[in-house]
N, C-alpha and C. Protein backbone atom coordinates (compact mmCIF):
# COMPACT_ATOMS: atom_id res chain seq x y z
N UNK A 1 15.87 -47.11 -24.99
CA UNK A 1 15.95 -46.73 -23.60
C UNK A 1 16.18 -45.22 -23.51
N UNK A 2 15.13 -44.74 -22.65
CA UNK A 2 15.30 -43.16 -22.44
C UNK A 2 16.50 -42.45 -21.50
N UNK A 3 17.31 -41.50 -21.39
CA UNK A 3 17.75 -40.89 -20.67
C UNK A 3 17.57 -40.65 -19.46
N UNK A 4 17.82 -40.43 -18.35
CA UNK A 4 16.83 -40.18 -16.98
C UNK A 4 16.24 -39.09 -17.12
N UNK A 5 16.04 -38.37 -16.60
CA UNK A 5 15.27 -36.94 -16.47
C UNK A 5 16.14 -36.42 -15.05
N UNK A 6 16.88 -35.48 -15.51
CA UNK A 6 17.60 -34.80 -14.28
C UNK A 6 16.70 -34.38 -12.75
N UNK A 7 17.24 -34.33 -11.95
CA UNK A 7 16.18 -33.68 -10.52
C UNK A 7 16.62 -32.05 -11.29
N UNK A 8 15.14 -31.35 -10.77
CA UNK A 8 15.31 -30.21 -10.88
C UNK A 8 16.02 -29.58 -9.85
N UNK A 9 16.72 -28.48 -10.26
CA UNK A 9 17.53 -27.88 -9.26
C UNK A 9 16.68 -26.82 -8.22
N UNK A 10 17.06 -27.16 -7.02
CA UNK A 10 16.53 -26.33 -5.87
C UNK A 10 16.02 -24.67 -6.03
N UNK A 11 15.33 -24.62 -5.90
CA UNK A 11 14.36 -23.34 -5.95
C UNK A 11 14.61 -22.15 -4.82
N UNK A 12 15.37 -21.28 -5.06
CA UNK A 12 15.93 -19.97 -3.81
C UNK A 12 14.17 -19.31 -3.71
N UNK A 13 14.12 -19.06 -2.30
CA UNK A 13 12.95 -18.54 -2.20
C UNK A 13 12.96 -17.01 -2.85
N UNK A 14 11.53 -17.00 -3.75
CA UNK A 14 11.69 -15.68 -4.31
C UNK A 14 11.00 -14.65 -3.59
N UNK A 15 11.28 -14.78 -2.33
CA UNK A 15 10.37 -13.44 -1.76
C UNK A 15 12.06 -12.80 -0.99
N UNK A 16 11.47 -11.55 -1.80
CA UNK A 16 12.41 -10.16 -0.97
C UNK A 16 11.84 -9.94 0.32
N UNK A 17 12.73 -9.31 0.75
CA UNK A 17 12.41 -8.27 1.50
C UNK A 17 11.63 -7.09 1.22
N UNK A 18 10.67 -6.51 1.94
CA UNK A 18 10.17 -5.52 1.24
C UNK A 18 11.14 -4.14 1.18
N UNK A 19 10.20 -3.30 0.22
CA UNK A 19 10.97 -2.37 0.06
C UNK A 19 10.54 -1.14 1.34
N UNK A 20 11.85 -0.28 1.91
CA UNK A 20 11.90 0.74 3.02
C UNK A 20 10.45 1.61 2.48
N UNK A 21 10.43 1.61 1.27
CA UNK A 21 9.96 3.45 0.55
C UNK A 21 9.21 2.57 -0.55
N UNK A 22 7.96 3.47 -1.09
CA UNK A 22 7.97 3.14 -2.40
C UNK A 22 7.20 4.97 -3.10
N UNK A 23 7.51 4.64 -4.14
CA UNK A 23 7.10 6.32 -4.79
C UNK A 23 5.62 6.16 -5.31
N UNK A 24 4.85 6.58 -5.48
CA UNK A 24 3.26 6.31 -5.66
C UNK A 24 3.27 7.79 -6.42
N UNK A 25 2.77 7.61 -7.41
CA UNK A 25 2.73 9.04 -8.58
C UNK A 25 0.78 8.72 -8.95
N UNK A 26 0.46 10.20 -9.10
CA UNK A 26 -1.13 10.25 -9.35
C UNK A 26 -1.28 10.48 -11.22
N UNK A 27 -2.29 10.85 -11.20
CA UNK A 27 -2.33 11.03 -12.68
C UNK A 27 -1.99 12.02 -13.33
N UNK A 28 -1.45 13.22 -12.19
CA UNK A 28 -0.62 14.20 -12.70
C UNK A 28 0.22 14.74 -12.43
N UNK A 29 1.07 13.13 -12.15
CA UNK A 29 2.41 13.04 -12.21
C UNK A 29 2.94 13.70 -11.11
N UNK A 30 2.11 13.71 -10.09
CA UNK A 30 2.88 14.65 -8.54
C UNK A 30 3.07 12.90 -7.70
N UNK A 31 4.30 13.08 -7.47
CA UNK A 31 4.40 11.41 -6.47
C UNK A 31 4.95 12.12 -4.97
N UNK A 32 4.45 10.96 -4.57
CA UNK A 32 4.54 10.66 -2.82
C UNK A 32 5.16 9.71 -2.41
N UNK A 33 6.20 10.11 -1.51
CA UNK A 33 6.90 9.16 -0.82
C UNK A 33 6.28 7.96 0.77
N UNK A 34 6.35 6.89 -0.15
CA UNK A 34 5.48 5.93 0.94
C UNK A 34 6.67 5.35 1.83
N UNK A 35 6.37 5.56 3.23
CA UNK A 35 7.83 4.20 4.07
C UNK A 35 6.59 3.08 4.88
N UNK A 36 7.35 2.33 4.76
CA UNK A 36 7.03 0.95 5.28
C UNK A 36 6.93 0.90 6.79
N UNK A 37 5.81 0.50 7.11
CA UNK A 37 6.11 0.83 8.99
C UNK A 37 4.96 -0.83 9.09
N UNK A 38 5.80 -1.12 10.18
CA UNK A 38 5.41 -2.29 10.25
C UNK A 38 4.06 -2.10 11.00
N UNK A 39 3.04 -3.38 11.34
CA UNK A 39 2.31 -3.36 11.89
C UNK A 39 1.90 -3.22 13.40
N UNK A 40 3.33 -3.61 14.20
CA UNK A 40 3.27 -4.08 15.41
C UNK A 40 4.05 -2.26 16.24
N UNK A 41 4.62 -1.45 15.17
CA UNK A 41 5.13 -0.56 15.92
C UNK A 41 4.20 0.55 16.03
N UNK A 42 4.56 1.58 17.19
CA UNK A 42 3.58 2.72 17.01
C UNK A 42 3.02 3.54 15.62
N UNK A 43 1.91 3.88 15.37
CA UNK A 43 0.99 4.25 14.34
C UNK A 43 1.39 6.14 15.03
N UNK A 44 1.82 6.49 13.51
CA UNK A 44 1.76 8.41 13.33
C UNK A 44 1.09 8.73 13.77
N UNK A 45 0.59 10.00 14.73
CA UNK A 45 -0.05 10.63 14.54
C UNK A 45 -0.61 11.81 14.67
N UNK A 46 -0.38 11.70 12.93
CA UNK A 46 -1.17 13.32 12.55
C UNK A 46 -1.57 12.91 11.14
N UNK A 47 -1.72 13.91 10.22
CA UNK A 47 -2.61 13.61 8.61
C UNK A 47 -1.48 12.83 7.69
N UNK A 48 -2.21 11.54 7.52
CA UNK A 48 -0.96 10.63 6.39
C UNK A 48 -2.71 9.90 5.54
N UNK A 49 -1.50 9.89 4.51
CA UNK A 49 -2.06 8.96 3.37
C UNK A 49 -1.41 7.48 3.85
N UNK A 50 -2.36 6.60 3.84
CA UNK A 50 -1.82 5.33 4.52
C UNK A 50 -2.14 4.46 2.96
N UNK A 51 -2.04 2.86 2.14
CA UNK A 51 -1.62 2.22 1.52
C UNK A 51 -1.60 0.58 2.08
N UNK A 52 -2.48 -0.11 2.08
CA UNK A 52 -2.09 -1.89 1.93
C UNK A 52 -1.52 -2.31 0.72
N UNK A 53 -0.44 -2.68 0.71
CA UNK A 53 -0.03 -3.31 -0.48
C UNK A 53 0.33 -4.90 -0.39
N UNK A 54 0.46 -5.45 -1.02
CA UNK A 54 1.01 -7.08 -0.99
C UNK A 54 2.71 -7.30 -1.35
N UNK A 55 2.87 -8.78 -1.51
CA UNK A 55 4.43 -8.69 -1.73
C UNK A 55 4.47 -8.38 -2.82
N UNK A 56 3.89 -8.26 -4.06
CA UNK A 56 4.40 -7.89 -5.10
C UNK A 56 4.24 -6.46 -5.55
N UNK A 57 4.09 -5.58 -4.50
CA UNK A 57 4.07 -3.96 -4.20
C UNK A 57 2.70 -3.72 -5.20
N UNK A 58 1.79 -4.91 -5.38
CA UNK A 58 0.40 -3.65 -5.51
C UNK A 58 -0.07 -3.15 -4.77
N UNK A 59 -1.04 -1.60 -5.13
CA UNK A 59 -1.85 -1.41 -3.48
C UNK A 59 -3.05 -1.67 -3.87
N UNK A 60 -3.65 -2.26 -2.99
CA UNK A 60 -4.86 -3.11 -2.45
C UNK A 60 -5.72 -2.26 -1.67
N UNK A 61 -5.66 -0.96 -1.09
CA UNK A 61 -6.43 -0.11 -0.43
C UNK A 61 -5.38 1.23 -0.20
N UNK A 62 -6.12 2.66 -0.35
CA UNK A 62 -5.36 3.60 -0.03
C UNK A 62 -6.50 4.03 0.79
N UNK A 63 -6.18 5.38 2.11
CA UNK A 63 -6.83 5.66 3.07
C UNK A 63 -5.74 7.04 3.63
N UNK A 64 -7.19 7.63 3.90
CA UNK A 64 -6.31 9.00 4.76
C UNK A 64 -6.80 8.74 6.58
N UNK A 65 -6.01 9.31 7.54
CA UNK A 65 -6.45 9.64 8.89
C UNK A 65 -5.61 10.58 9.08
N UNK A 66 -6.44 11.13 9.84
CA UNK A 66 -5.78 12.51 10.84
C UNK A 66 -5.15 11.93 12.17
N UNK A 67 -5.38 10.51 12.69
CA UNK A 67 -4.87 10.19 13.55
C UNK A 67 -4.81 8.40 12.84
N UNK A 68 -3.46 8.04 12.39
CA UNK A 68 -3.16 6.70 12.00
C UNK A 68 -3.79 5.88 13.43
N UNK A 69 -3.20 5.98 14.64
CA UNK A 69 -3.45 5.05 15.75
C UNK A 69 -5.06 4.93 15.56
N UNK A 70 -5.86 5.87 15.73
CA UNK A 70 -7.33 6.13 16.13
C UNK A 70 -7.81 4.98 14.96
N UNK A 71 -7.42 5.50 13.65
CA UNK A 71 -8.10 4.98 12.93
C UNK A 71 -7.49 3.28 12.86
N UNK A 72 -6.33 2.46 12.41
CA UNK A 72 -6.31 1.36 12.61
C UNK A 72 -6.78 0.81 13.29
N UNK A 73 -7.25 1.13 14.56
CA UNK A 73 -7.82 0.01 15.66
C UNK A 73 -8.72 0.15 15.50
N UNK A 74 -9.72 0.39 14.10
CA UNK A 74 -11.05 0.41 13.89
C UNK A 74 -11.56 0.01 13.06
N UNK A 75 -10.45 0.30 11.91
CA UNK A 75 -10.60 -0.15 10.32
C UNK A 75 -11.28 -1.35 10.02
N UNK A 76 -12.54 -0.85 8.98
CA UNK A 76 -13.36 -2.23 8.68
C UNK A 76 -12.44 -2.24 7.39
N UNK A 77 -11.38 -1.83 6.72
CA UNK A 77 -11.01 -2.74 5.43
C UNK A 77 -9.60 -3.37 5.99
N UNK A 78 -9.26 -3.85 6.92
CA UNK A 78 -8.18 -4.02 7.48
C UNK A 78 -8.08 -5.68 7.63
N UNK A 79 -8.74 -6.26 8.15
CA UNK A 79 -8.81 -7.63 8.07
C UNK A 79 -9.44 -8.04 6.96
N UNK A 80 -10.12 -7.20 5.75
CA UNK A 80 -10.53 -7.84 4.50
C UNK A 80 -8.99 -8.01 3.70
N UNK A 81 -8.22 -6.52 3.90
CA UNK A 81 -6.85 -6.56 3.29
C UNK A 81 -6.22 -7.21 3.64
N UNK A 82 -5.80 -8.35 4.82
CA UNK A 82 -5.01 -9.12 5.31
C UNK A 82 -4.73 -10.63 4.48
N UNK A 83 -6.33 -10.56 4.71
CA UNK A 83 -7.14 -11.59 4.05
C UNK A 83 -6.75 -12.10 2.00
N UNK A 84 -6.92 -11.02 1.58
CA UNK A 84 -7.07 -10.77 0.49
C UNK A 84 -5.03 -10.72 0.25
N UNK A 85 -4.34 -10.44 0.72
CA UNK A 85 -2.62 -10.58 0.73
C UNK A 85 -2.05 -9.28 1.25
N UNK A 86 -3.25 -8.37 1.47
CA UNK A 86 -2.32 -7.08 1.44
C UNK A 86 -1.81 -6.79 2.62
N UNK A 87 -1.14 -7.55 3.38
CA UNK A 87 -0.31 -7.17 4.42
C UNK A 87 0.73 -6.26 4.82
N UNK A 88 1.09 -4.97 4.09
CA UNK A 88 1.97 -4.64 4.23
C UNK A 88 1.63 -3.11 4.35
N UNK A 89 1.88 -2.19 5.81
CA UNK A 89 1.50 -0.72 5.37
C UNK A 89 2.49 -0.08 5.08
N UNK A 90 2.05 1.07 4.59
CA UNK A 90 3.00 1.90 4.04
C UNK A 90 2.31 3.27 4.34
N UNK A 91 2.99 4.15 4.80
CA UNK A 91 2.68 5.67 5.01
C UNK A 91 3.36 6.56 4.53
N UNK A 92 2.89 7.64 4.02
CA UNK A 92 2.66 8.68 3.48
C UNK A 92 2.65 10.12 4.68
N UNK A 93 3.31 10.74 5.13
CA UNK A 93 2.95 11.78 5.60
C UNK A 93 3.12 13.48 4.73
N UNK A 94 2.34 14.23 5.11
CA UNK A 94 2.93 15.85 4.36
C UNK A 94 3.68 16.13 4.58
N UNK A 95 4.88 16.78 3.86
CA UNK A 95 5.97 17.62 4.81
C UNK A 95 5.37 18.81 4.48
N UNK A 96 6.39 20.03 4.38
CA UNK A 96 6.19 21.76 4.54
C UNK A 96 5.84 21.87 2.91
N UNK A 97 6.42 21.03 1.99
CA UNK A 97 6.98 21.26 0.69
C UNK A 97 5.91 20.33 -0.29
N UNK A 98 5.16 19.67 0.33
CA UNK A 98 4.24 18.86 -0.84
C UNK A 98 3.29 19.84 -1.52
N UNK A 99 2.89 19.47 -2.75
CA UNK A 99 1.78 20.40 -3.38
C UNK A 99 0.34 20.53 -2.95
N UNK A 100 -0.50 19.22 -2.63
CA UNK A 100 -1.62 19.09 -2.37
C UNK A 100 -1.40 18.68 -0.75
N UNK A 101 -2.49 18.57 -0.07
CA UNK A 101 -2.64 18.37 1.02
C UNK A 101 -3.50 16.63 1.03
N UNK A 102 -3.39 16.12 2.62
CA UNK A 102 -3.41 14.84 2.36
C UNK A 102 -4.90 14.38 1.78
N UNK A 103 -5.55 15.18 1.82
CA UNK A 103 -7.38 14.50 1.37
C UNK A 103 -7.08 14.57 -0.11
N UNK A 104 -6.85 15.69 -0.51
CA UNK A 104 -6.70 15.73 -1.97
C UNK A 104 -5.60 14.39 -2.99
N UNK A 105 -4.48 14.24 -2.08
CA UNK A 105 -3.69 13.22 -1.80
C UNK A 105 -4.49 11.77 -2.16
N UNK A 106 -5.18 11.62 -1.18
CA UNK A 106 -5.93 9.95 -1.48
C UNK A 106 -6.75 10.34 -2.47
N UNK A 107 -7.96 11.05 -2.60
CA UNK A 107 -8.58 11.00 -3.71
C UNK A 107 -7.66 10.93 -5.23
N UNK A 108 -6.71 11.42 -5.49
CA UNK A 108 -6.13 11.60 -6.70
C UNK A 108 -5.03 9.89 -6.57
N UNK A 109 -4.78 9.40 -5.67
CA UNK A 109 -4.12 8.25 -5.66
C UNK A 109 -5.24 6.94 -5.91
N UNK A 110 -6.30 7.40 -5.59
CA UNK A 110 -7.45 6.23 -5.49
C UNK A 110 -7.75 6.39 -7.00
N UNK A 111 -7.23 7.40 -7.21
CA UNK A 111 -7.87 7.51 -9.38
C UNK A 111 -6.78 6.92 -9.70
N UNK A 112 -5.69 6.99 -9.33
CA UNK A 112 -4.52 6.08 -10.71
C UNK A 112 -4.35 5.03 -9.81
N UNK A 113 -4.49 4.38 -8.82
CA UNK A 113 -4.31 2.83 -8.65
C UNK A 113 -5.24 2.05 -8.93
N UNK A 114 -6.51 2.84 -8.68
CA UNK A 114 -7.81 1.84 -8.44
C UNK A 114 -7.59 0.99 -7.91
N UNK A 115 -7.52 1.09 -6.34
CA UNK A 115 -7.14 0.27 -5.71
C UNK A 115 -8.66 -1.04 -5.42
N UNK A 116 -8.48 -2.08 -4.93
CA UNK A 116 -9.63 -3.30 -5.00
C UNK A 116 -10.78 -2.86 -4.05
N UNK A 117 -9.92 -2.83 -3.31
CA UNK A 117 -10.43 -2.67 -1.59
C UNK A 117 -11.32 -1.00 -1.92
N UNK A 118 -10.92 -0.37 -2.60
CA UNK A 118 -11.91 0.98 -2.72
C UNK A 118 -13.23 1.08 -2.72
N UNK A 119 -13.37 1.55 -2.37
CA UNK A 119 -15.48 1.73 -3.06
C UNK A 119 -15.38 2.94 -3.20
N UNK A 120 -14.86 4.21 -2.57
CA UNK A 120 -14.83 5.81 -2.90
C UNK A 120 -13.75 5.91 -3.95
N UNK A 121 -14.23 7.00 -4.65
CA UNK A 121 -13.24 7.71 -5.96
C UNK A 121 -12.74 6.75 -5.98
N UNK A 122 -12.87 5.68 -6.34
CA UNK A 122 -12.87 4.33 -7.45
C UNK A 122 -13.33 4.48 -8.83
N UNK A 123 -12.43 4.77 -9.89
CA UNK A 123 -13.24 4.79 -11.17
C UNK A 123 -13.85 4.08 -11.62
N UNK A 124 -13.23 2.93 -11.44
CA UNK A 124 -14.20 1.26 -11.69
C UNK A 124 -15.19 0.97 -11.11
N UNK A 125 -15.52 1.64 -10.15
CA UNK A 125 -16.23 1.51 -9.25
C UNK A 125 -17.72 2.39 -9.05
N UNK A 126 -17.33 3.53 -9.88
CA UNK A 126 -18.03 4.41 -9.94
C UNK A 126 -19.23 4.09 -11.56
């Protein structure tokens, strides 16, 4: 006669909270400070490096606008990223003190994430 087999013990949900910030470093080693802005509140605007990431903080698409509002309410990779998990934005703005400026910014971030959602300066892609 066998032993029973215990019930497994209850499972704590493993989803965090996301994180406020996350640091995003290029391939030469200059990083950018990303904050988390939800979807439903007002969109920046002036020049940001914007970021879809998922819960497990990959990014899934990086993107520049000169006007965040203008451009979200237009975005054709926006409901593919939803779709695909990447629900979560994250922005990037310049301050006085960054090295590169924001175009230079996404192109050099789109080389060390290779992000999915890319088709430009995508190395994989290219």
């Amino acid at each position: 006669m066998t032993a029973p087999i215990p019930p497994a013990p209850l499972m704590r949900s493993a989803i965090q909270p996301p994180p406020a910030e996350l640091i995003l470093a290029d391939l030469l080693g200059t990083k950018y400070r990303f904050h988390l802005h939800p979807f439903a509140d007002p969109l920046p605007m002036r020049n940001v490096v914007y970021a879809f990431v998922n819960i497990d903080n990959v990014v899934g698409y990086i993107g520049r606008a000169e006007n965040l509002q203008d451009r979200q309410g237009s975005h054709e990779r926006r409901k593919e990223a939803l779709r695909e998990g990447f629900g979560r934005l994250y922005v990037h703005w310049q301050g006085m003190f960054d090295p590169v400026n924001f175009k230079t910014a996404e192109v050099n971030l789109i080389r060390a994430y290779c992000p999915q959602l890319n088709t430009q300066h995508n190395w994989r892609r290219l």
